[in-house]
Protein backbone atom coordinates (compact mmCIF):
# COMPACT_ATOMS: atom_id res chain seq x y z
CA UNK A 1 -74.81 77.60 -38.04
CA UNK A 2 -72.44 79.73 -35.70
CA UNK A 3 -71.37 77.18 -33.94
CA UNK A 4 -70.43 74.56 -36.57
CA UNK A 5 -66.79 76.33 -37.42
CA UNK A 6 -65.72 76.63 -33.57
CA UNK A 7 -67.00 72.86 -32.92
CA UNK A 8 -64.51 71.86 -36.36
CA UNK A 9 -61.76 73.80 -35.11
CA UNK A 10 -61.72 72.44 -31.36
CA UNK A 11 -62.32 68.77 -32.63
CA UNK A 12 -59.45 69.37 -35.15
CA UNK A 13 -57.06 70.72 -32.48
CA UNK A 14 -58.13 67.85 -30.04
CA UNK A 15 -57.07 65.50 -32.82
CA UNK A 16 -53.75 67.34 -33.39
CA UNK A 17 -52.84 67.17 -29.83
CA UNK A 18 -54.13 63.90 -29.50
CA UNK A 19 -51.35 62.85 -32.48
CA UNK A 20 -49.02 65.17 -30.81
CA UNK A 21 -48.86 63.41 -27.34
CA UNK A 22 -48.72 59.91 -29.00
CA UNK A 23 -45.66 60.78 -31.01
CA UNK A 24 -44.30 61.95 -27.95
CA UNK A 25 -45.01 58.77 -25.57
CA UNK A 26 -42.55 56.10 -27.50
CA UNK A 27 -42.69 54.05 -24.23
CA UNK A 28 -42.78 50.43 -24.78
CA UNK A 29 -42.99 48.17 -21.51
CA UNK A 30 -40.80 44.89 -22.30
CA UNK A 31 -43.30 42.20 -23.82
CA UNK A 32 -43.83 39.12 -21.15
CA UNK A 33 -41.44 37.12 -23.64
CA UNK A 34 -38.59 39.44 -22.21
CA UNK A 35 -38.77 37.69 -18.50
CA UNK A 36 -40.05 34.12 -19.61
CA UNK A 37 -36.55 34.47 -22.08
CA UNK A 38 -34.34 34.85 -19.14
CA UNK A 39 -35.79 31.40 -17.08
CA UNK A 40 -35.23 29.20 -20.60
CA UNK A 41 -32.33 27.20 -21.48
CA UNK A 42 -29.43 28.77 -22.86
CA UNK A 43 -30.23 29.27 -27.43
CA UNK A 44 -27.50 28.76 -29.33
CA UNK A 45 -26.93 32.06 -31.93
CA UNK A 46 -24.12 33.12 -34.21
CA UNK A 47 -20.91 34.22 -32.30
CA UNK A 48 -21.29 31.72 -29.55
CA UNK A 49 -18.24 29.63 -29.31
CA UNK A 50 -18.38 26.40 -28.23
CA UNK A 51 -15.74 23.87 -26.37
CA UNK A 52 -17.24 20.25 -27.65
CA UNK A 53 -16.15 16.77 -26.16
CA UNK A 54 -16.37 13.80 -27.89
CA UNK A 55 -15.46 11.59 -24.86
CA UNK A 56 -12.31 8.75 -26.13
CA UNK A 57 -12.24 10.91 -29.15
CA UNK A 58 -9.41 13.92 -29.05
CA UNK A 59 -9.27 14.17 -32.41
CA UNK A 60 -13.04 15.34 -32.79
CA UNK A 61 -12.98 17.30 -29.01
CA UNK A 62 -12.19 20.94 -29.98
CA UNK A 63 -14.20 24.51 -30.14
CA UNK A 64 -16.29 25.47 -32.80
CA UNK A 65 -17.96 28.94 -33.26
CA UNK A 66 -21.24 29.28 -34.51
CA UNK A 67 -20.86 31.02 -38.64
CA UNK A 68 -23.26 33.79 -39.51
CA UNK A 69 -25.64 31.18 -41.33
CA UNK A 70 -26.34 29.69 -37.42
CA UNK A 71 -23.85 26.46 -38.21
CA UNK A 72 -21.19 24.93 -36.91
CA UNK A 73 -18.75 22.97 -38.93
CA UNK A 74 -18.01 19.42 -37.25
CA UNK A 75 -15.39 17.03 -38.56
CA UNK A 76 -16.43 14.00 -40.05
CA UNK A 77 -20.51 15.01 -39.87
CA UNK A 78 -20.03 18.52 -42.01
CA UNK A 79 -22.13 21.49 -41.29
CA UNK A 80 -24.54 21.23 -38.42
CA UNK A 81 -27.19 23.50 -37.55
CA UNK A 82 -26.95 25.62 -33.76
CA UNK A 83 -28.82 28.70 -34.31
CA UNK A 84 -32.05 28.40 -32.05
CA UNK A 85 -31.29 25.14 -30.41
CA UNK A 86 -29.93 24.23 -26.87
CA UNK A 87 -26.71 23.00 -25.36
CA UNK A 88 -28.02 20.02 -25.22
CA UNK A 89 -30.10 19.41 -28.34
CA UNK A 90 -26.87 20.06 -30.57
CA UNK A 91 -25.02 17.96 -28.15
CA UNK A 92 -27.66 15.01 -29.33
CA UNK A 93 -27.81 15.56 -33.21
CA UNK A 94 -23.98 15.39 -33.02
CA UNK A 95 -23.93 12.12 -31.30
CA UNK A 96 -27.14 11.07 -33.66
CA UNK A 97 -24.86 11.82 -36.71
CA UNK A 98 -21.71 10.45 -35.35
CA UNK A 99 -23.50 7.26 -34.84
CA UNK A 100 -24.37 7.00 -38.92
CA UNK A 101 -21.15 4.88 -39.34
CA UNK A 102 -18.67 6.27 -37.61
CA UNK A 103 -19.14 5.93 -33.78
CA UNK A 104 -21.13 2.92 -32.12
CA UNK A 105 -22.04 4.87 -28.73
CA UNK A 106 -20.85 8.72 -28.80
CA UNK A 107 -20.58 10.27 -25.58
CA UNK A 108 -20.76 14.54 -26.75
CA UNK A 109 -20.68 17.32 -23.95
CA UNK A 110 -21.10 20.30 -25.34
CA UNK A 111 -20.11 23.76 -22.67
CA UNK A 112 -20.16 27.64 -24.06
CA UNK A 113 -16.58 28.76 -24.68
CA UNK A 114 -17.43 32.51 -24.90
CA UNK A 115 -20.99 34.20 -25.21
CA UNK A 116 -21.99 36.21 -28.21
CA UNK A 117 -21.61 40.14 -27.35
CA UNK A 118 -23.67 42.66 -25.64
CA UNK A 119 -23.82 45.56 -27.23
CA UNK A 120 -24.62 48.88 -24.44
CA UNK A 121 -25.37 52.08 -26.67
CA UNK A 122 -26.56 55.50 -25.73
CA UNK A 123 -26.16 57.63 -22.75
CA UNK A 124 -22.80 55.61 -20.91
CA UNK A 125 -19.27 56.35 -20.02
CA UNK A 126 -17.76 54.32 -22.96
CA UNK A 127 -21.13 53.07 -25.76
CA UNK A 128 -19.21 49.74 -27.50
CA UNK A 129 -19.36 45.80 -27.80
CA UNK A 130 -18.62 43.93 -24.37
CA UNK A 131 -18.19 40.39 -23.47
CA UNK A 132 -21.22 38.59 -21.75
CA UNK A 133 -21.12 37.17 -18.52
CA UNK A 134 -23.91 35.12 -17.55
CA UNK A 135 -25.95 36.78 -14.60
CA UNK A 136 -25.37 40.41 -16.08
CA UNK A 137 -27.83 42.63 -15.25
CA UNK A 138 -28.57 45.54 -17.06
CA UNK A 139 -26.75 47.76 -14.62
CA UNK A 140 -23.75 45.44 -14.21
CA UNK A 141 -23.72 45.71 -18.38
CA UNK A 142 -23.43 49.85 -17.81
CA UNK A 143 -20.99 49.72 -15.84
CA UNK A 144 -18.93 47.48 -17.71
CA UNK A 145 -19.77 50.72 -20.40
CA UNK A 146 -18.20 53.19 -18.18
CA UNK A 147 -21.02 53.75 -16.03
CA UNK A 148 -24.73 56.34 -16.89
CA UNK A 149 -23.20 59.39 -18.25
CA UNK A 150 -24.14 62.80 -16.42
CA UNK A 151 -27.80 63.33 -18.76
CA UNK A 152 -28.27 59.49 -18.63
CA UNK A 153 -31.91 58.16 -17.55
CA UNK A 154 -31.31 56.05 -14.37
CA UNK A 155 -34.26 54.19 -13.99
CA UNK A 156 -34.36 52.06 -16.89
CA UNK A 157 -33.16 51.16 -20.84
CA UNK A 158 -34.75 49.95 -23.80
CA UNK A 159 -33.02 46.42 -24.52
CA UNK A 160 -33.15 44.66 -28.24
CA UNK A 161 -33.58 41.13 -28.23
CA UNK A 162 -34.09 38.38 -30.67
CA UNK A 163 -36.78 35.79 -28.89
CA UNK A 164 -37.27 32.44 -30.91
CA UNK A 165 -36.79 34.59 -34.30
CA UNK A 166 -38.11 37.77 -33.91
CA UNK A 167 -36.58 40.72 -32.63
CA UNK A 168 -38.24 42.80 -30.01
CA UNK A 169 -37.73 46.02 -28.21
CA UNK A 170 -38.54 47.05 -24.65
CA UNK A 171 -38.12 48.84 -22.00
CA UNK A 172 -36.71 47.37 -18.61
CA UNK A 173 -35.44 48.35 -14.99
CA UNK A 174 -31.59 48.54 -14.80
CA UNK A 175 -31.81 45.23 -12.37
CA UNK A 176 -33.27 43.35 -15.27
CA UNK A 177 -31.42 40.14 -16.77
CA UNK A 178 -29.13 40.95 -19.99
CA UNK A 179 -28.95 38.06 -22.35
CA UNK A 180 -26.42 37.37 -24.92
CA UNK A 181 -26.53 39.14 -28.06
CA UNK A 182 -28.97 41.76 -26.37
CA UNK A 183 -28.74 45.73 -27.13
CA UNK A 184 -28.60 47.94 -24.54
CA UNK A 185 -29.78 51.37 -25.40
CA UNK A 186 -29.79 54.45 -22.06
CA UNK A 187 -31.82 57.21 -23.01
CA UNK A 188 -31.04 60.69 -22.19
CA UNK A 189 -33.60 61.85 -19.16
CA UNK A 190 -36.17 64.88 -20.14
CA UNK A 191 -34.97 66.96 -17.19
């Protein structure tokens, strides 16, 4: 059998590239959660501070940022859970509570005082923590970061999000919507 060691050594070289060229493609194309994300209502998350109204009621309208545990502290009702819900779920459970003996017919408006961060990483003028603005883009977040540095990939990022609970990584075009709380990461281009 001359021809069983050359066959052995050209399969296992063919399976040793093979591994080779998957280590080096770590592209990821941004799961389809990424875009549906963008078009749902604003989730509530810790860091978000929030400017509530309790309409009549001065002494209960104030802001209130959400705690590390995903709560928000609310006179009279105690600790109230924010992480994962909207604007205006939390703006119902408050008046639900408030209405267990306290007030007859609470009118709440809840409005975001300031975002949670963005945080841009990688390949920019000035990598840090930056305020979000609703309608960033991607780009608009670089610049914000001092701009693409002079190795910086151009065409797209990997972004870090946390979608209903799980965090997920993917890779977008710089006109793509930034969410709060997102990570922004610019790779350096191959040539």
């Amino acid at each position: 059998m001359p021809f069983a060691k050359p066959k052995i050594a050209l399969a296992l070289s063919m399976a040793a590239m093979s591994v080779a060229l998957a280590a080096c493609n770590t592209y990821q194309p941004a799961p389809r959660a990424f875009s549906e994300a963008t078009i749902q209502p604003y989730t509530l998350d810790s860091g978000d501070r929030l400017r509530v109204t309790v309409f009549d009621q001065p002494g209960l309208s104030n802001t209130y940022t959400v705690d590390q545990a995903g709560y928000i502290s609310f006179p009279l009702v105690g600790q109230i859970t924010a992480r994962g819900r909207t604007l205006q779920q939390l703006s119902g459970q408050i008046a639900q509570k408030l209405r267990q003996g306290y007030i007859r017919d609470p009118d709440v408006s809840i409005d975001v005082d300031r975002y949670r961060s963005v945080y841009i990483m990688g390949e920019v003028g000035q990598p840090g923590q930056y305020s979000y603005v609703p309608g960033m883009t991607v780009q608009n977040a670089i610049a914000v970061a001092g701009g693409f540095s002079s190795r910086a990939n151009q065409a797209n990022a990997d972004v870090t999000r946390k979608i209903n609970g799980h965090v997920m990584t993917g890779r977008v075009g710089i006109s793509d919507p930034v969410l709060a709380g997102d990570t922004i990461y610019v790779r350096e281009r191959l040539f």
